[in-house]
Protein backbone atom coordinates (compact mmCIF):
# COMPACT_ATOMS: atom_id res chain seq x y z
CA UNK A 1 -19.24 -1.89 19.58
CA UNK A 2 -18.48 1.98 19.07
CA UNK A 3 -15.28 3.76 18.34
CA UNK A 4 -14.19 3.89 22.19
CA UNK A 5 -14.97 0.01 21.86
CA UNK A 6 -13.23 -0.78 19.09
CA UNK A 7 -9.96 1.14 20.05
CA UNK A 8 -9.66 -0.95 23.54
CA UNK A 9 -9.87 -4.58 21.81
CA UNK A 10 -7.91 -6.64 23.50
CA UNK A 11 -5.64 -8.35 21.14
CA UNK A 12 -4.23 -11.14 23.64
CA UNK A 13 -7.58 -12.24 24.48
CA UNK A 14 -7.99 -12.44 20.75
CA UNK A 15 -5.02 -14.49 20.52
CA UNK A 16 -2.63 -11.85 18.64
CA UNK A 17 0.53 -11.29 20.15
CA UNK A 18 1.31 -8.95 17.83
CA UNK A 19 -1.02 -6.68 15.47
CA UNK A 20 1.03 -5.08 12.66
CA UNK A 21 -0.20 -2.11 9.96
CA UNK A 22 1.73 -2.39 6.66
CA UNK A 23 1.42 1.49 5.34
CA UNK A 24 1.27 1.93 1.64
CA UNK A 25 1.71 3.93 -1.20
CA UNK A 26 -0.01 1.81 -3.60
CA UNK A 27 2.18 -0.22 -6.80
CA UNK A 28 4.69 -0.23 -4.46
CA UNK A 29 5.12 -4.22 -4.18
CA UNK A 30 2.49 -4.70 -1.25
CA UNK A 31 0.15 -6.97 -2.71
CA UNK A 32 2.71 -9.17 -3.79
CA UNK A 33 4.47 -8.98 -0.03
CA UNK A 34 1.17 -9.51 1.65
CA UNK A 35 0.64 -11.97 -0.48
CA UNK A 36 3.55 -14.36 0.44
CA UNK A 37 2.78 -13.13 4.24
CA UNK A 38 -0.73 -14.51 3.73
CA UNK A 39 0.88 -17.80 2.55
CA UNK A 40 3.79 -18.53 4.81
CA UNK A 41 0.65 -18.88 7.36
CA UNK A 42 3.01 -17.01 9.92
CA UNK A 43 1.96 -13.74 9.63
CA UNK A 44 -1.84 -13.30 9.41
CA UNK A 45 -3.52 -11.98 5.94
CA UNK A 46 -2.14 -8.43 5.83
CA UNK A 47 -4.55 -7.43 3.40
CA UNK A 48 -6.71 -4.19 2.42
CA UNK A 49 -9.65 -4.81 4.85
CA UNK A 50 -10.54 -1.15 4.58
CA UNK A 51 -10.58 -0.45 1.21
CA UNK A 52 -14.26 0.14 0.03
CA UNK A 53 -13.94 -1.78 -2.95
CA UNK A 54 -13.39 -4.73 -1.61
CA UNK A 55 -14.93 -4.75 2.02
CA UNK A 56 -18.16 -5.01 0.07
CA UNK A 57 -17.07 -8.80 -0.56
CA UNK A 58 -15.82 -9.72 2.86
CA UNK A 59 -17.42 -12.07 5.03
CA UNK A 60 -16.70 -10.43 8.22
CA UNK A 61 -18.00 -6.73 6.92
CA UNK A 62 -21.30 -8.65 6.57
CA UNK A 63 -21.74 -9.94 9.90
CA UNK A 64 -20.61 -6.66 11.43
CA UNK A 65 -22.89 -4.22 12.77
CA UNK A 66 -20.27 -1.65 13.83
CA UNK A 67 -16.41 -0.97 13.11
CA UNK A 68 -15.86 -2.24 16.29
CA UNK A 69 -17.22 -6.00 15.16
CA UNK A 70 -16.21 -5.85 12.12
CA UNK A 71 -12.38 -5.33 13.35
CA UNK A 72 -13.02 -8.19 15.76
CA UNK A 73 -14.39 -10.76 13.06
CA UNK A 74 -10.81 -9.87 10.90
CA UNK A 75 -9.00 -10.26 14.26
CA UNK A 76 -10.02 -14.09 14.76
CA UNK A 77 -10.67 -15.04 11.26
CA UNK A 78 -7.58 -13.52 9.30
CA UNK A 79 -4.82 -13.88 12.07
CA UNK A 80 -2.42 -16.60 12.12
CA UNK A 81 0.44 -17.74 14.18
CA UNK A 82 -0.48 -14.79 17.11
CA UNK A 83 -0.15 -12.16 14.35
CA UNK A 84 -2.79 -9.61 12.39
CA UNK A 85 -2.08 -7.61 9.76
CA UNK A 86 -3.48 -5.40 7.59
CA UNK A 87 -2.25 -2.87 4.76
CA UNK A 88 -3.72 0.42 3.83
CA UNK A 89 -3.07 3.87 1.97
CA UNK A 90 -2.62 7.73 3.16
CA UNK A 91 -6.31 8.57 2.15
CA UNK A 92 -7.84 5.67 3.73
CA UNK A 93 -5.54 5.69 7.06
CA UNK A 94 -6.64 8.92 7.36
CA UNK A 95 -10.44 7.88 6.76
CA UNK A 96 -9.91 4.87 9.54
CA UNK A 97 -8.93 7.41 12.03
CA UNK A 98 -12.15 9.69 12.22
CA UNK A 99 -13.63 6.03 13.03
CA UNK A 100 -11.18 4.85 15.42
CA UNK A 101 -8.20 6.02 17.55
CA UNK A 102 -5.64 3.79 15.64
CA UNK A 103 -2.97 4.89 17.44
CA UNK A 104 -5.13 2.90 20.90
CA UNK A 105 -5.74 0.23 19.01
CA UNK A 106 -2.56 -0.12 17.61
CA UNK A 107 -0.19 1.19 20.59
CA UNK A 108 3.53 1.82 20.17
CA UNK A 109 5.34 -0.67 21.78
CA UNK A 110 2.95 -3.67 21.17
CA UNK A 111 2.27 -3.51 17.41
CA UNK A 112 4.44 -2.76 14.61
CA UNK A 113 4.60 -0.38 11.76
CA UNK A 114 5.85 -0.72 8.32
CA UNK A 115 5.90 2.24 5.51
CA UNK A 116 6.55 0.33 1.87
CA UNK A 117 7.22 2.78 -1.02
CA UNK A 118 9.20 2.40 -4.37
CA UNK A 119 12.28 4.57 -5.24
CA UNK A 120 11.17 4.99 -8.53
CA UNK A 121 8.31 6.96 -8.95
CA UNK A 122 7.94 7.16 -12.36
CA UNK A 123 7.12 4.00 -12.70
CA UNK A 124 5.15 3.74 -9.74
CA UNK A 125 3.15 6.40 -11.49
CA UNK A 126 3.00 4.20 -14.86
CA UNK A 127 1.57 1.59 -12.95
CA UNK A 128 -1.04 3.58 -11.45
CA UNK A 129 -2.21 5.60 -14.39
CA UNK A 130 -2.29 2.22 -16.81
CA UNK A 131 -4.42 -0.18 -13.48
CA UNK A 132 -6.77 3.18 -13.43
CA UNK A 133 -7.23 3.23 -17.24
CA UNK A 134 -7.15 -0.50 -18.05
CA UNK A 135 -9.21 -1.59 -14.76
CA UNK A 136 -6.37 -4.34 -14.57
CA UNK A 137 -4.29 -3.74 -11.31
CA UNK A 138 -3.20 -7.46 -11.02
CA UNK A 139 -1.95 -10.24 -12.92
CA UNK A 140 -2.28 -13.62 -10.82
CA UNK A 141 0.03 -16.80 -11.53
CA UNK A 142 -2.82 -18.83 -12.14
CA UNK A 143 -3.64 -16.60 -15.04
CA UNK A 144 -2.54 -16.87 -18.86
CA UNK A 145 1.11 -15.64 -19.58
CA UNK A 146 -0.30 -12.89 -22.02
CA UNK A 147 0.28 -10.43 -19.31
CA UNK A 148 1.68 -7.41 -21.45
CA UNK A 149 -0.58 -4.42 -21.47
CA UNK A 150 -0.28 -1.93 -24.33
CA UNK A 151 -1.59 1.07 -23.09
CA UNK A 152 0.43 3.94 -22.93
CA UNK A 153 -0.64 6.63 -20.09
CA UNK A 154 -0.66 10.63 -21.57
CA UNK A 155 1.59 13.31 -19.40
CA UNK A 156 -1.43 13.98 -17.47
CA UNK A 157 -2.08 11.22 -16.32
CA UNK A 158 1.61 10.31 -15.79
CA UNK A 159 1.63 13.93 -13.57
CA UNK A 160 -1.59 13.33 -11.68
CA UNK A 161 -0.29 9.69 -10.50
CA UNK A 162 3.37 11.17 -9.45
CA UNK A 163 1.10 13.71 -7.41
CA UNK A 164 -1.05 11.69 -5.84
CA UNK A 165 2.18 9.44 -4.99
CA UNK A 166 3.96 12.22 -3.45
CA UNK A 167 0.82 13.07 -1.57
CA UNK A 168 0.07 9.66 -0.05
CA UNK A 169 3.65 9.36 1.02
CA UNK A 170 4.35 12.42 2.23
CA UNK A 171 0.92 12.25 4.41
CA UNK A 172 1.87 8.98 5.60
CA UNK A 173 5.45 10.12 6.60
CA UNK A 174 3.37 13.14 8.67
CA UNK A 175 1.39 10.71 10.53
CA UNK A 176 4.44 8.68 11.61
CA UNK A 177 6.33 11.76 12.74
CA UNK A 178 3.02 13.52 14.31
CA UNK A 179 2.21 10.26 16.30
CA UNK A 180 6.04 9.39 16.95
CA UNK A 181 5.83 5.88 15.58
CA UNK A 182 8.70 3.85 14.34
CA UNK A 183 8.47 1.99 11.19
CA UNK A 184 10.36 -0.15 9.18
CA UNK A 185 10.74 1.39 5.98
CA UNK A 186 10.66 -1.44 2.68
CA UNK A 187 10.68 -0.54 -0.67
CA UNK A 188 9.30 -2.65 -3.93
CA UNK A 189 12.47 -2.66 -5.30
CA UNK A 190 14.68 -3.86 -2.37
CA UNK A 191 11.42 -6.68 -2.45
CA UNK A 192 12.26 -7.58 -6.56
CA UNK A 193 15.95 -7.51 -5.52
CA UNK A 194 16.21 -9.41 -2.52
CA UNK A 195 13.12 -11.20 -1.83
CA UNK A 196 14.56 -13.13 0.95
CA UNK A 197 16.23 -10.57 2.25
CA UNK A 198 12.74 -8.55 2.76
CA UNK A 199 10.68 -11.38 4.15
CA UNK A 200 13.56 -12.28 7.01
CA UNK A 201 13.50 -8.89 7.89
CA UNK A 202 9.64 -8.50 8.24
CA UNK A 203 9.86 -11.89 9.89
CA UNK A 204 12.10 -10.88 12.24
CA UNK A 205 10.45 -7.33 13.22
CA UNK A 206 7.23 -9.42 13.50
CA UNK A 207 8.96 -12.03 15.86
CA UNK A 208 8.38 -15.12 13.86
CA UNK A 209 11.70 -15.41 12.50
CA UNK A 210 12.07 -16.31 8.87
CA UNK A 211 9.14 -16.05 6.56
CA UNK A 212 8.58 -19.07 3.76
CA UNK A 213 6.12 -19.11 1.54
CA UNK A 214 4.63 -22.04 0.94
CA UNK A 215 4.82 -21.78 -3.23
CA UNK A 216 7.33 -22.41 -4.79
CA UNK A 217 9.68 -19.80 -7.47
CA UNK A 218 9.27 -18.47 -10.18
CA UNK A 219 5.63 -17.71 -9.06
CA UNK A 220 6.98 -16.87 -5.31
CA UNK A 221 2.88 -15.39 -4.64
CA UNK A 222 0.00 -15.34 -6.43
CA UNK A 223 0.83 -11.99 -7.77
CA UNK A 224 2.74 -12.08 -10.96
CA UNK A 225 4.40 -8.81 -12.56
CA UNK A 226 2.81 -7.49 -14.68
CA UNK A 227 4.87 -6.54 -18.16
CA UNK A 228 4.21 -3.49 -20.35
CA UNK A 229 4.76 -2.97 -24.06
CA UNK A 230 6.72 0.31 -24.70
CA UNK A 231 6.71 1.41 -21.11
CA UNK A 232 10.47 2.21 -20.78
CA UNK A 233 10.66 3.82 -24.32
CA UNK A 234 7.60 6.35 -22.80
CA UNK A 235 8.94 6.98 -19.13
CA UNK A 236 12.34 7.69 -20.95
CA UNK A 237 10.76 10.11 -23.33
CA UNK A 238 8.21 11.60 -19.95
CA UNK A 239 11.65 11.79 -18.15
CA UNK A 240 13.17 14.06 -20.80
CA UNK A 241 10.01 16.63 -21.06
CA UNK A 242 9.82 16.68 -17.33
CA UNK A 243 13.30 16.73 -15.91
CA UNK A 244 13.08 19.28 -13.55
CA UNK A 245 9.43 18.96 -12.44
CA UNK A 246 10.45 15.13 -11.50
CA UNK A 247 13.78 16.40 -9.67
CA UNK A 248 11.57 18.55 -7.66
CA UNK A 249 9.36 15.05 -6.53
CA UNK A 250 12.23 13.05 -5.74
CA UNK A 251 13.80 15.82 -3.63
CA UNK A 252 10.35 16.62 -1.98
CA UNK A 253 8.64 13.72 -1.84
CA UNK A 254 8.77 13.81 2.12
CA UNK A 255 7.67 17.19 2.58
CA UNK A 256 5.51 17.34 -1.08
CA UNK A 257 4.37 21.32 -1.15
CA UNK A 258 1.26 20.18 -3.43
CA UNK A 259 0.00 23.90 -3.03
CA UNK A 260 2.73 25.36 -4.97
CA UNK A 261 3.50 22.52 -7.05
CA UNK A 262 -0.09 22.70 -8.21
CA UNK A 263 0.26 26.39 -8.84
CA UNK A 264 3.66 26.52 -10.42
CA UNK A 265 3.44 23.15 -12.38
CA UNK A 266 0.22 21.51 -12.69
CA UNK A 267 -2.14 24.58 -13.31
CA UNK A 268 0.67 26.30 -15.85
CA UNK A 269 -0.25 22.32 -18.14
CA UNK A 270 -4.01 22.90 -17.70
CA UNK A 271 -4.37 19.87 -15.74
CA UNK A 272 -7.34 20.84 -13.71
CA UNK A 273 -6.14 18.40 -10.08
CA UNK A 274 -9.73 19.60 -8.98
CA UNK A 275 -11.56 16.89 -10.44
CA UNK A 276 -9.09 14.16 -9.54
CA UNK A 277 -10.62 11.74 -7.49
CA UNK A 278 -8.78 9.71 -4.70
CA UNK A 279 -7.11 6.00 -5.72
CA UNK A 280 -9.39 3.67 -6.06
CA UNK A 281 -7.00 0.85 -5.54
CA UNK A 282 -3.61 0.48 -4.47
């Protein structure tokens, strides 16, 4: 099955009603989500099927000979209740669609969209920069409760993660408005807040009505939050040092100029973004 192939698969005879793309910024709460998705076994497994570090372990990449097959082996072994989703970054969206016309195999008006981000970037980027230098980017409830991690990211790191953020989202947001697709917008603090609250809405824009889990709370998934030693005394002191360049994020984040912030900001810190390479996980 080629690209052409692969963008006319016919979902109904597949059994999906409904195939749904959750888009992500990474450490934005959308493990955790897909997570309880996956176990309320109303929703499909909305999880990273294109991410290269893990498609390596799937058992549908391996019987695959093309995209095309392998989206058709994750369409009838990871869907559930007439619904298949799947969640995925800026860098690897954009990847997916050199390979396939997403927006034919996902067309408006028979799938649904979702962007998840989190309001507070800073952190977002602490959580990044501490996953890519610990190698730790999840904490399951099965595991022991020594979950604090000690490790306290340096202000380039801290910038390079806030830049990359901005990037993702901001390329994401471009996509929607380039391709004219509506999507529900969730956040992974609205999620921590009002967990209930999130799933009946994705329930509802899904057409399954309310979601339930099938574990019960504290655990709520198998994801568990992950605590940090010293973080807020760090992002407090990061915050002070870098006031205005984070006030220039959080008002541009939707339309991130990375040319002149790199100019203006990154290259006047002799951070040298040249060498960065994209997220390895989200």
């Amino acid at each position: 099955m080629d690209r052409a192939d692969a963008a006319r698969l016919d979902w109904r005879a597949e059994g999906i009603d409904l195939p749904y793309v959750i888009l992500i910024t990474g450490r934005c709460g959308s493990t955790h989500l897909a997570s309880m998705l996956a176990a309320s076994g109303a929703c499909g497994q909305p999880m990273e099927y294109f991410n290269e570090m893990y498609v390596p372990d799937l058992e549908e990449a391996a019987r695959a000979h093309s995209i095309g097959e392998y989206i058709v082996h994750l369409a009838r072994s990871r869907s559930s209740n007439g619904r298949f989703g799947m969640k995925i970054d800026h860098w690897r969206w954009e990847r997916l669609r050199t390979f396939v016309d997403v927006d034919a195999l996902f067309p408006r008006g028979r799938s649904a969209f979702f962007l998840m981000t989190r309001e507070n970037i800073v952190a977002q980027a602490y959580s990044f920069a501490t996953a890519r230098a610990t190698g730790i980017w999840h904490d399951h409830a099965e595991a022991p409760a020594s979950s604090e991690r000690s490790y306290l990211p340096s202000d380039a790191e801290l910038l390079r993660e806030l830049t990359l953020i901005a990037l993702g989202e901001s390329g994401l947001l471009r996509y929607l408005e380039e391709s004219r697709r509506p999507a529900m917008r969730l956040t992974y603090e609205a999620l921590m807040r009002d967990t209930e609250g999130v799933l009946r809405q994705v329930g509802e824009a899904l057409g399954v009505g309310t979601v339930r889990w099938n574990r019960p709370a504290p655990t709520l998934s198998n994801v568990r939050r992950i605590n940090y030693s010293r973080r807020d005394e760090r992002m407090m002191e990061f915050r002070t040092r870098f006031a205005s360049e984070i006030e220039f994020l959080a008002k541009r984040r939707q339309d991130f100029p990375y040319d002149a912030f790199r100019a203006d900001v990154l290259k006047a810190r002799g951070i040298d973004v040249a060498a960065w390479p994209e997220p390895e996980k989200s």
